[in-house]
PDB file of N, CA and C in Angstrom:
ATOM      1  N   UNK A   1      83.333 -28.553  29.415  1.00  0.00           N
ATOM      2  CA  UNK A   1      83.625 -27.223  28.929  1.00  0.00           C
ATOM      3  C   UNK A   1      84.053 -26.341  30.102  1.00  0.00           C
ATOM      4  N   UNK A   2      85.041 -25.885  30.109  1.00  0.00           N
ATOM      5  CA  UNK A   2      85.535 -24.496  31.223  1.00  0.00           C
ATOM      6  C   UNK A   2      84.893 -23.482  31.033  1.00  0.00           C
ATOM      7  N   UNK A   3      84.669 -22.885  32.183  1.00  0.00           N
ATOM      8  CA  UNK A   3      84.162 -21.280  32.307  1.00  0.00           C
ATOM      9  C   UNK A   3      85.691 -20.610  32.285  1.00  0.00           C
ATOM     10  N   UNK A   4      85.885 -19.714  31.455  1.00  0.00           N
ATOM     11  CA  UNK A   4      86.325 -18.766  31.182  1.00  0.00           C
ATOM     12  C   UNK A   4      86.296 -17.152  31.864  1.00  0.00           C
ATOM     13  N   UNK A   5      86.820 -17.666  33.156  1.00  0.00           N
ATOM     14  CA  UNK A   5      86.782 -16.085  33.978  1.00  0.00           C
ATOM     15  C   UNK A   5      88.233 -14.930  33.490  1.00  0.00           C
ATOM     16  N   UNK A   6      87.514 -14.061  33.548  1.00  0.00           N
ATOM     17  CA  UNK A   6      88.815 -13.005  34.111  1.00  0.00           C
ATOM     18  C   UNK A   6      89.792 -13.557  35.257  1.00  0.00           C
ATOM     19  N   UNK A   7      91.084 -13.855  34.533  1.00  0.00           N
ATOM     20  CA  UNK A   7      92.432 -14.369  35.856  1.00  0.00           C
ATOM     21  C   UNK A   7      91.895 -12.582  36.789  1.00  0.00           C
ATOM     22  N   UNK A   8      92.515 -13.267  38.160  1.00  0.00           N
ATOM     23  CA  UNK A   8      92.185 -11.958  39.126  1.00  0.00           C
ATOM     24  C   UNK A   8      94.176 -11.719  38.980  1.00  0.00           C
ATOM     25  N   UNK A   9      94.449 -10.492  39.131  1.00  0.00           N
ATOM     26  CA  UNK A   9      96.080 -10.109  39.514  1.00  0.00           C
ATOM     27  C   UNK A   9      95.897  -9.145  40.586  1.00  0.00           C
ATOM     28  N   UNK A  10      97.143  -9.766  41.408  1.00  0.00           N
ATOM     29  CA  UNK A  10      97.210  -8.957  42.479  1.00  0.00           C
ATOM     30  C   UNK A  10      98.941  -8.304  42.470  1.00  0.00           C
ATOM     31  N   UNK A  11      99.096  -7.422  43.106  1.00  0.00           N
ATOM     32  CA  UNK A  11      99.946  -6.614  42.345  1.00  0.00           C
ATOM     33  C   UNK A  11     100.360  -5.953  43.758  1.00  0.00           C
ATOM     34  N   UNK A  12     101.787  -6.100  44.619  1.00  0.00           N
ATOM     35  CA  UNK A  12     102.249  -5.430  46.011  1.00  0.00           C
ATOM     36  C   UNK A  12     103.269  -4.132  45.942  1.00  0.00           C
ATOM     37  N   UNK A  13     102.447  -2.870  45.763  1.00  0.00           N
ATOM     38  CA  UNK A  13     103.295  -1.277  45.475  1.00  0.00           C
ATOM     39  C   UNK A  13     103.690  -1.337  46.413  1.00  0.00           C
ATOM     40  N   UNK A  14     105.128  -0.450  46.450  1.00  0.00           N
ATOM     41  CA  UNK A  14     105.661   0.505  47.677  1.00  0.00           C
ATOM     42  C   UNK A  14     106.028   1.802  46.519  1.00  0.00           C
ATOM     43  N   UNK A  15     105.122   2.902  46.584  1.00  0.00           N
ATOM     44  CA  UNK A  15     105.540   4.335  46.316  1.00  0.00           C
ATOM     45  C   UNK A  15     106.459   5.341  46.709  1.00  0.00           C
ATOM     46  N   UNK A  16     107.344   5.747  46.456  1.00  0.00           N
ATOM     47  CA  UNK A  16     108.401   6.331  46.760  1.00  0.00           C
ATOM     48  C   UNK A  16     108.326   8.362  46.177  1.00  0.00           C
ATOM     49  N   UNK A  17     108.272   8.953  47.328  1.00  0.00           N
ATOM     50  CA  UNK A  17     108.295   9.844  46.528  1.00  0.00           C
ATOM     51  C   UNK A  17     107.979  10.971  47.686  1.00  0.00           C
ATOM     52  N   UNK A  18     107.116  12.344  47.233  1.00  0.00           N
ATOM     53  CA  UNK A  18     106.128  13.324  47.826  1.00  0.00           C
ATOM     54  C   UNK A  18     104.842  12.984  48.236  1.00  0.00           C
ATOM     55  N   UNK A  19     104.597  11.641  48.706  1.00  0.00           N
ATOM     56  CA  UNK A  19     103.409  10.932  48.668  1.00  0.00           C
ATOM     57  C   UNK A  19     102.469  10.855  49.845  1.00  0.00           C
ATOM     58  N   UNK A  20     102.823  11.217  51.037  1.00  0.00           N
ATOM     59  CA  UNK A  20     102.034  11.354  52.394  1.00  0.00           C
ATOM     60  C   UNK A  20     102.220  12.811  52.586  1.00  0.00           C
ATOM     61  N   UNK A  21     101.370  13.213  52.935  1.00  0.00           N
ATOM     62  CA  UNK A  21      99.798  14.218  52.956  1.00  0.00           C
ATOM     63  C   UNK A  21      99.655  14.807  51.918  1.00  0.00           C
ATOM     64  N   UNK A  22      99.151  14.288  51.045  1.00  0.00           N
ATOM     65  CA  UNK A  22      98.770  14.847  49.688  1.00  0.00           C
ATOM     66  C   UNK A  22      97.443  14.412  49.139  1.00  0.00           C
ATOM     67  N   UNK A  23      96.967  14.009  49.907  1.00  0.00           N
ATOM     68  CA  UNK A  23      95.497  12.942  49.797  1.00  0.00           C
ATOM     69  C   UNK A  23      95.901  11.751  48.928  1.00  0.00           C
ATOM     70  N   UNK A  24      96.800  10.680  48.596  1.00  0.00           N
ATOM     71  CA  UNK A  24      97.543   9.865  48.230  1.00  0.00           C
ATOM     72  C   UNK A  24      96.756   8.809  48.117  1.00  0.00           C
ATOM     73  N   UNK A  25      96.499   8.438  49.882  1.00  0.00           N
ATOM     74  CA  UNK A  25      95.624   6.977  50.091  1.00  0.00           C
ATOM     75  C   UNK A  25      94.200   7.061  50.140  1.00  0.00           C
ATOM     76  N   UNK A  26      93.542   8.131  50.091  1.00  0.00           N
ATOM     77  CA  UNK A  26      92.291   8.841  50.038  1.00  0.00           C
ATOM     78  C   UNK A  26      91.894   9.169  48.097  1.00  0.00           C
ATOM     79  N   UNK A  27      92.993   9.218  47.529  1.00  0.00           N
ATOM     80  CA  UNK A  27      92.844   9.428  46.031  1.00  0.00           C
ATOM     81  C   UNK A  27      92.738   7.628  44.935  1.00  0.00           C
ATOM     82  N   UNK A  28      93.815   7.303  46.165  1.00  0.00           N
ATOM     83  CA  UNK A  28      94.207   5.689  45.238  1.00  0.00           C
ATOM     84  C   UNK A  28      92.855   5.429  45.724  1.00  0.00           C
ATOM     85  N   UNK A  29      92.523   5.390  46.946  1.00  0.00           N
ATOM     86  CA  UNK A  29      91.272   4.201  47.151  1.00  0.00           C
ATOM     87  C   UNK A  29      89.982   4.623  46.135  1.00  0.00           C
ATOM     88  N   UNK A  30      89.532   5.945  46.048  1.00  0.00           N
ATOM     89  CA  UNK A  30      88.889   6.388  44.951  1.00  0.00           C
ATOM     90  C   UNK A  30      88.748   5.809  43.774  1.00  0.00           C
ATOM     91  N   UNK A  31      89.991   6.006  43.017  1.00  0.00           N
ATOM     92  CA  UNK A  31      90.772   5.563  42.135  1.00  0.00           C
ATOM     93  C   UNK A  31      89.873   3.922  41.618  1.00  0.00           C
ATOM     94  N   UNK A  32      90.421   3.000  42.370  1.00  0.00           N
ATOM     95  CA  UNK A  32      90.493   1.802  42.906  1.00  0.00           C
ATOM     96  C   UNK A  32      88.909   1.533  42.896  1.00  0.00           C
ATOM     97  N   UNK A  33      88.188   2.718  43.466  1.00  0.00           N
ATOM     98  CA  UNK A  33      86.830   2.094  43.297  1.00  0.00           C
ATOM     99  C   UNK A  33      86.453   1.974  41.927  1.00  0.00           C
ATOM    100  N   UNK A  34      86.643   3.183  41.176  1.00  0.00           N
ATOM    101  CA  UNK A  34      86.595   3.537  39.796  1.00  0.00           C
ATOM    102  C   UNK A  34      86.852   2.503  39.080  1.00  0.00           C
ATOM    103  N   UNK A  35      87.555   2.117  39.517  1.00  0.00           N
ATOM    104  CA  UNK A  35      88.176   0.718  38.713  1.00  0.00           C
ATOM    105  C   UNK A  35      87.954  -0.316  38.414  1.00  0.00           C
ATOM    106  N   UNK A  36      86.783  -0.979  39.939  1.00  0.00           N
ATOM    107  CA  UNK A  36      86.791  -2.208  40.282  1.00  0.00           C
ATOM    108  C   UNK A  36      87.539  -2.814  41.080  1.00  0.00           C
ATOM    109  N   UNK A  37      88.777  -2.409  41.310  1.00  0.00           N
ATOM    110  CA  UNK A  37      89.653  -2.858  42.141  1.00  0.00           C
ATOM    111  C   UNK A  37      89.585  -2.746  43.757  1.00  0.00           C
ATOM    112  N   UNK A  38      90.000  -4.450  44.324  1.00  0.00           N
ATOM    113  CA  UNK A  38      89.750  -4.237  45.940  1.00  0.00           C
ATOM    114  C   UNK A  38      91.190  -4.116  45.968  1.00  0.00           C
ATOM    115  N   UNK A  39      91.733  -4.425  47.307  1.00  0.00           N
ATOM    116  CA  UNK A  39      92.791  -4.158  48.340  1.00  0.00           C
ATOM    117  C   UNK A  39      92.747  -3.124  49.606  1.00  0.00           C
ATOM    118  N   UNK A  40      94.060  -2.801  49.564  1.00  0.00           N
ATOM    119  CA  UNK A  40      94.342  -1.740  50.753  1.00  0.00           C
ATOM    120  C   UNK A  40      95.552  -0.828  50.105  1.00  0.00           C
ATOM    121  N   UNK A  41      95.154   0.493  50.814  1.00  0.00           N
ATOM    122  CA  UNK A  41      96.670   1.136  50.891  1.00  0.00           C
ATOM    123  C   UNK A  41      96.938   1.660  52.692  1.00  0.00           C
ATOM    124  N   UNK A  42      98.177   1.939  52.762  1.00  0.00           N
ATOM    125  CA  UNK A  42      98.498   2.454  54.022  1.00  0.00           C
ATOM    126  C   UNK A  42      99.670   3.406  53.720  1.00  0.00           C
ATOM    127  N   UNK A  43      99.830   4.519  54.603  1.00  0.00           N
ATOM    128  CA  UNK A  43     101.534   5.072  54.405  1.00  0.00           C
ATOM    129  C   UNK A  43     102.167   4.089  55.277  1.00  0.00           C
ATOM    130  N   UNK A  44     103.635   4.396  55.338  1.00  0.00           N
ATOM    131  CA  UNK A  44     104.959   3.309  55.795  1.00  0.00           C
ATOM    132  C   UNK A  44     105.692   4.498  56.439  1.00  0.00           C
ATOM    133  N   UNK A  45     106.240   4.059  57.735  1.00  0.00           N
ATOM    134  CA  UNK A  45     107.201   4.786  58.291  1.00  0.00           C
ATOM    135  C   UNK A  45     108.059   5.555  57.866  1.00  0.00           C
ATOM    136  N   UNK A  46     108.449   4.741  56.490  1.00  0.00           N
ATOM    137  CA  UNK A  46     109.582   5.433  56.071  1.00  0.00           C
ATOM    138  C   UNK A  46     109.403   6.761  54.769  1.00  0.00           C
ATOM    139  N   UNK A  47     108.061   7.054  54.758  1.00  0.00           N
ATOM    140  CA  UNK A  47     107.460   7.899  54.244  1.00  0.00           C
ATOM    141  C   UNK A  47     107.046   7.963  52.786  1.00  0.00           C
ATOM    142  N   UNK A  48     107.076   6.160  52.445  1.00  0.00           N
ATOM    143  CA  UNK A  48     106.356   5.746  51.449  1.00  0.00           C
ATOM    144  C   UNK A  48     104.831   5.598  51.824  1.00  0.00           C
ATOM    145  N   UNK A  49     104.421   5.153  50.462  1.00  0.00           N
ATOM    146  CA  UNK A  49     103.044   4.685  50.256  1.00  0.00           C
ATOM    147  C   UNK A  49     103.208   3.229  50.064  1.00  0.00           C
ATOM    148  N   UNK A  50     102.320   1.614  51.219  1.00  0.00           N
ATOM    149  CA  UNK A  50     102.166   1.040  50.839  1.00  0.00           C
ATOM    150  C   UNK A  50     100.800   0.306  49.855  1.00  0.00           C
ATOM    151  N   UNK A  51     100.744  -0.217  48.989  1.00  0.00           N
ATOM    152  CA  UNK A  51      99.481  -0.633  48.447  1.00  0.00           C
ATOM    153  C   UNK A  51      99.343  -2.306  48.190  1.00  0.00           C
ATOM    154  N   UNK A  52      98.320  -2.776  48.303  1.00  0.00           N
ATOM    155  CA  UNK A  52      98.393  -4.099  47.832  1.00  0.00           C
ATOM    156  C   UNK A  52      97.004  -4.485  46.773  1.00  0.00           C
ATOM    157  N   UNK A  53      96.341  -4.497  45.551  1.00  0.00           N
ATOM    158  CA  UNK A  53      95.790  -3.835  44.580  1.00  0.00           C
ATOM    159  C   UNK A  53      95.759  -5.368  43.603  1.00  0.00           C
ATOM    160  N   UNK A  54      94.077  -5.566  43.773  1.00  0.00           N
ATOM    161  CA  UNK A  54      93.657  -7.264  43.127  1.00  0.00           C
ATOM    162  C   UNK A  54      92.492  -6.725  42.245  1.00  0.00           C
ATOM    163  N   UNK A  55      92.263  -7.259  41.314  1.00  0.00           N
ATOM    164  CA  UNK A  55      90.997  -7.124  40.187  1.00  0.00           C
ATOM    165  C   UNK A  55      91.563  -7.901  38.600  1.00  0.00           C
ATOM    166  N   UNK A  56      91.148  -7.676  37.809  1.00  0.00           N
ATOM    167  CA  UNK A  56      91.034  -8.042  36.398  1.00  0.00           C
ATOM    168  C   UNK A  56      92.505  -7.427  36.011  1.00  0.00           C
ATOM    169  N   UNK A  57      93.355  -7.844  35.072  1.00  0.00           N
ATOM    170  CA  UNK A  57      94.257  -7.763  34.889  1.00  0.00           C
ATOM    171  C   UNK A  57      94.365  -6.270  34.278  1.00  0.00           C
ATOM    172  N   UNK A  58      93.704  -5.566  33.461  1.00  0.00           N
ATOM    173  CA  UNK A  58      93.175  -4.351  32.943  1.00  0.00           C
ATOM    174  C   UNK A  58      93.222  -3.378  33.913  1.00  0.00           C
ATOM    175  N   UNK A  59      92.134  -3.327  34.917  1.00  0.00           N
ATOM    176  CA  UNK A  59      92.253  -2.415  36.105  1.00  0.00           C
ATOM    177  C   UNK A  59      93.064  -2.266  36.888  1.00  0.00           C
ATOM    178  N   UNK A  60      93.617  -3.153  36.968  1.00  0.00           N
ATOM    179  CA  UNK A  60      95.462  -3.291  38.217  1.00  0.00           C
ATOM    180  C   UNK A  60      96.037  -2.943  37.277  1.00  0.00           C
ATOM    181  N   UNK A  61      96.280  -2.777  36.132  1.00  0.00           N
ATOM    182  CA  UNK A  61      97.374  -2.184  35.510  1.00  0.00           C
ATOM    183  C   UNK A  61      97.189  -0.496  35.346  1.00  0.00           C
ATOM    184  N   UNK A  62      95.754  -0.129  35.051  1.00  0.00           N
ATOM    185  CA  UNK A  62      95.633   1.132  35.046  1.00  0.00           C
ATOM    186  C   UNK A  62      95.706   1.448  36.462  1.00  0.00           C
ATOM    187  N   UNK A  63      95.370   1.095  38.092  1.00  0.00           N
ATOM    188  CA  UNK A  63      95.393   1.562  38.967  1.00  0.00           C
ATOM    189  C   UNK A  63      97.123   1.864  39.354  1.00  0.00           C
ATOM    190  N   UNK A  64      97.920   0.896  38.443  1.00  0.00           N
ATOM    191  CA  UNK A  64      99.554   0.925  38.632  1.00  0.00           C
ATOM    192  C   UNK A  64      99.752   2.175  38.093  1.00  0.00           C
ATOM    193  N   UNK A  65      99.410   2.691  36.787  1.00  0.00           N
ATOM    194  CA  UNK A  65      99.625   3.552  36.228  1.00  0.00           C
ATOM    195  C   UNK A  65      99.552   4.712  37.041  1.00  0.00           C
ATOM    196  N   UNK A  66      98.163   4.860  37.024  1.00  0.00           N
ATOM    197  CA  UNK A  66      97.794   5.970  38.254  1.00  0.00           C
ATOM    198  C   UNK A  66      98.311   6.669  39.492  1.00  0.00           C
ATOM    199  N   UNK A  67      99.144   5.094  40.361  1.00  0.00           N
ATOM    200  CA  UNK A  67     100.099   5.443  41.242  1.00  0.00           C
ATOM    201  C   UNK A  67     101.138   5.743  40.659  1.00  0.00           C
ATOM    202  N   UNK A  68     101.602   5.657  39.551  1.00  0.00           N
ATOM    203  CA  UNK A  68     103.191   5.987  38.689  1.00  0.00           C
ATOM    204  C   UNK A  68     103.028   7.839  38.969  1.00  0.00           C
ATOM    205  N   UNK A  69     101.521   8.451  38.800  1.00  0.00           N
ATOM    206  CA  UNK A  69     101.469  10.125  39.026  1.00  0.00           C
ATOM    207  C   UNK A  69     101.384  10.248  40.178  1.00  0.00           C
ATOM    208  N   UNK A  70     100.330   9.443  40.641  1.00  0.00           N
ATOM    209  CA  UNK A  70      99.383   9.947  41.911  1.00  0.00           C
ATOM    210  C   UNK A  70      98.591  10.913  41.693  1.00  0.00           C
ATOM    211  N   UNK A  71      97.910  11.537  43.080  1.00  0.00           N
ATOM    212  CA  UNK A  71      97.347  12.494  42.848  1.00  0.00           C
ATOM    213  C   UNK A  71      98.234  14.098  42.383  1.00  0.00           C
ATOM    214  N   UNK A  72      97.649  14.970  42.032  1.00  0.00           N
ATOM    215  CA  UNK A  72      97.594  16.103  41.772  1.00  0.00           C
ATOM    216  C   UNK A  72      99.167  16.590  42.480  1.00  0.00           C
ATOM    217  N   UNK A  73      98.572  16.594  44.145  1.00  0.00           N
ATOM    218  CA  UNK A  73      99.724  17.351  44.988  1.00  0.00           C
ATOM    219  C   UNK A  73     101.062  16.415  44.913  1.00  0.00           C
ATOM    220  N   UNK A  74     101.047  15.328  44.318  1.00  0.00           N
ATOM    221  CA  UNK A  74     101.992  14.300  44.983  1.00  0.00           C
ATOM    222  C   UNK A  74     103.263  14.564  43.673  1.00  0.00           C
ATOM    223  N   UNK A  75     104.512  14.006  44.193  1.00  0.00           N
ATOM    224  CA  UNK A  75     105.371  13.877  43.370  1.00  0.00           C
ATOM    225  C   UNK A  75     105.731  12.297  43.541  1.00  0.00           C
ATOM    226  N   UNK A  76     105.564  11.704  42.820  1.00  0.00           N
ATOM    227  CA  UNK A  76     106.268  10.351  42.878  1.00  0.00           C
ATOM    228  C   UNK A  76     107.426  10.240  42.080  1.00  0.00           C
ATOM    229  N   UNK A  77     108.649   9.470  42.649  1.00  0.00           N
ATOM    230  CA  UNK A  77     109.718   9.356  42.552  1.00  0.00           C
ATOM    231  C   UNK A  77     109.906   7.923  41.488  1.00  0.00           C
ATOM    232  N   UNK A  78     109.140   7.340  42.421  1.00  0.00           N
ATOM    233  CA  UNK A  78     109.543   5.449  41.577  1.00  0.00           C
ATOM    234  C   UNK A  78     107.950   4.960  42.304  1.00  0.00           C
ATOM    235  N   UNK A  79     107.902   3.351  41.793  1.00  0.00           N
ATOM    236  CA  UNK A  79     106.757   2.478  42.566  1.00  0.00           C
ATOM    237  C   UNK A  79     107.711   1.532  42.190  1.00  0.00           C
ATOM    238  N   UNK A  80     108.107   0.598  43.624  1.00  0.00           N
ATOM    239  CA  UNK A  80     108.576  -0.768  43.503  1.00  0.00           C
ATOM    240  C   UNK A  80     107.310  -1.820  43.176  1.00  0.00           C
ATOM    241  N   UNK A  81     106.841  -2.433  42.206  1.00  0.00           N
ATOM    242  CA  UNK A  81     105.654  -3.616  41.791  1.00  0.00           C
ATOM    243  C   UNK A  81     106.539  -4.973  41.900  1.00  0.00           C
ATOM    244  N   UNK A  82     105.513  -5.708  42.522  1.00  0.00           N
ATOM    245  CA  UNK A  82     105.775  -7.188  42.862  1.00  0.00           C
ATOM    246  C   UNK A  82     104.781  -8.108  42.898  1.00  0.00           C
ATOM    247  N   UNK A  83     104.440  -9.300  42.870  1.00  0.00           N
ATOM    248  CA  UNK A  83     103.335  -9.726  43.098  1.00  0.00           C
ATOM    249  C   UNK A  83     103.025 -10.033  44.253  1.00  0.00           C
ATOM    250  N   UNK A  84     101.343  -9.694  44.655  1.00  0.00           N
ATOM    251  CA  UNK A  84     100.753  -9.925  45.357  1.00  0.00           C
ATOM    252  C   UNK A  84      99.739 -11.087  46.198  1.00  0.00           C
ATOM    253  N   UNK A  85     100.007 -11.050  47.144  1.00  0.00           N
ATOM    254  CA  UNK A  85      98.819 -12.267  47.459  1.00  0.00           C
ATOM    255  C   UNK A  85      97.963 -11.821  48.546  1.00  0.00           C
ATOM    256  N   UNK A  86      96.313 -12.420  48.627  1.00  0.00           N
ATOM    257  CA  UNK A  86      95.771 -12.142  49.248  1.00  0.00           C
ATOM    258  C   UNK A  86      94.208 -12.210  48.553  1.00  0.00           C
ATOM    259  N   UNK A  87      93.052 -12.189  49.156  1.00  0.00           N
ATOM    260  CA  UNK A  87      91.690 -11.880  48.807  1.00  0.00           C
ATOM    261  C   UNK A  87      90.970 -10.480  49.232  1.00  0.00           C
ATOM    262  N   UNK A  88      90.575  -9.749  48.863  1.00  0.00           N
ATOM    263  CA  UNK A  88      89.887  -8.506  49.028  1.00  0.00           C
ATOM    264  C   UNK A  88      88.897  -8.439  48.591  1.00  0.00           C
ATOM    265  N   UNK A  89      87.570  -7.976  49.192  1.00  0.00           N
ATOM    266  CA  UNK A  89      86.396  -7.642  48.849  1.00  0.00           C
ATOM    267  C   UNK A  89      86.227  -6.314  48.423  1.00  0.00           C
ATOM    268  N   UNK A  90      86.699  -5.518  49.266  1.00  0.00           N
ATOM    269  CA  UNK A  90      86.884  -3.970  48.588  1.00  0.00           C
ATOM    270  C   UNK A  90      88.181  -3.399  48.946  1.00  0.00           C
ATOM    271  N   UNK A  91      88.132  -1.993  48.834  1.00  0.00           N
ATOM    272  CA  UNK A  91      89.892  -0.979  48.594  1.00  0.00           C
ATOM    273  C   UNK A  91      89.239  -0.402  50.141  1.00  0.00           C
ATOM    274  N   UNK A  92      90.819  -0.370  51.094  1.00  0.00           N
ATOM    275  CA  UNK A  92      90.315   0.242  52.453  1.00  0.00           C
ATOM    276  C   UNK A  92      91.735   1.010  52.391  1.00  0.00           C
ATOM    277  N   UNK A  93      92.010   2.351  53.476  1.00  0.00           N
ATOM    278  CA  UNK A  93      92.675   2.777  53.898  1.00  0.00           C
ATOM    279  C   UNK A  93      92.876   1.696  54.979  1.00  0.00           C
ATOM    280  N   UNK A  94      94.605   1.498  55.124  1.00  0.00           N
ATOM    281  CA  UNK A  94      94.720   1.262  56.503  1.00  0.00           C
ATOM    282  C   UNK A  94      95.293   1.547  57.406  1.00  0.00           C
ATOM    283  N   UNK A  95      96.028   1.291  58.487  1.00  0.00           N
ATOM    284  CA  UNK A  95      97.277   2.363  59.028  1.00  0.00           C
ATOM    285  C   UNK A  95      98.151   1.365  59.770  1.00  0.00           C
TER     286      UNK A  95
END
């Protein structure tokens, strides 16, 4: 007989938009805890938001969602989604 887990999805954002200094990567990781969801986010030189965002297929989709607004101050433009790889124990800022 198989055990029947939750598939894990991992899911690789780049945010495009009004998204660094707006509390962005300080809101997603929040977010993310709320959720269940581990990974990382970081900003990107080019004045995106990167994220990389693993849990239950349910919570990575609402944490996608979430980055589709962002926070409050932020304007987001687009989120490029791709799949992800990697293991995470929890959601970290990184730089």
């Amino acid at each position: 007989m198989t055990n029947h887990t939750t598939a894990q999805k991992t899911q690789h954002l780049i945010i495009h938009g009004r998204v660094q200094g707006v509390f962005f990567r300080d809101s997603m990781r929040r977010e993310a805890q709320n959720l269940g969801v581990s990974g990382w986010v970081r900003n990107r030189m080019d004045g995106a938001v990167e994220a990389l965002v693993q849990g239950d297929a349910a919570s990575v989709d609402a944490l996608v969602r979430w980055a589709q607004r962002g926070p409050q101050m932020a304007s987001v433009e687009r989120v490029e989604i791709a799949p992800g790889e990697g293991q995470f124990s929890n959601f970290e800022i990184i730089r």
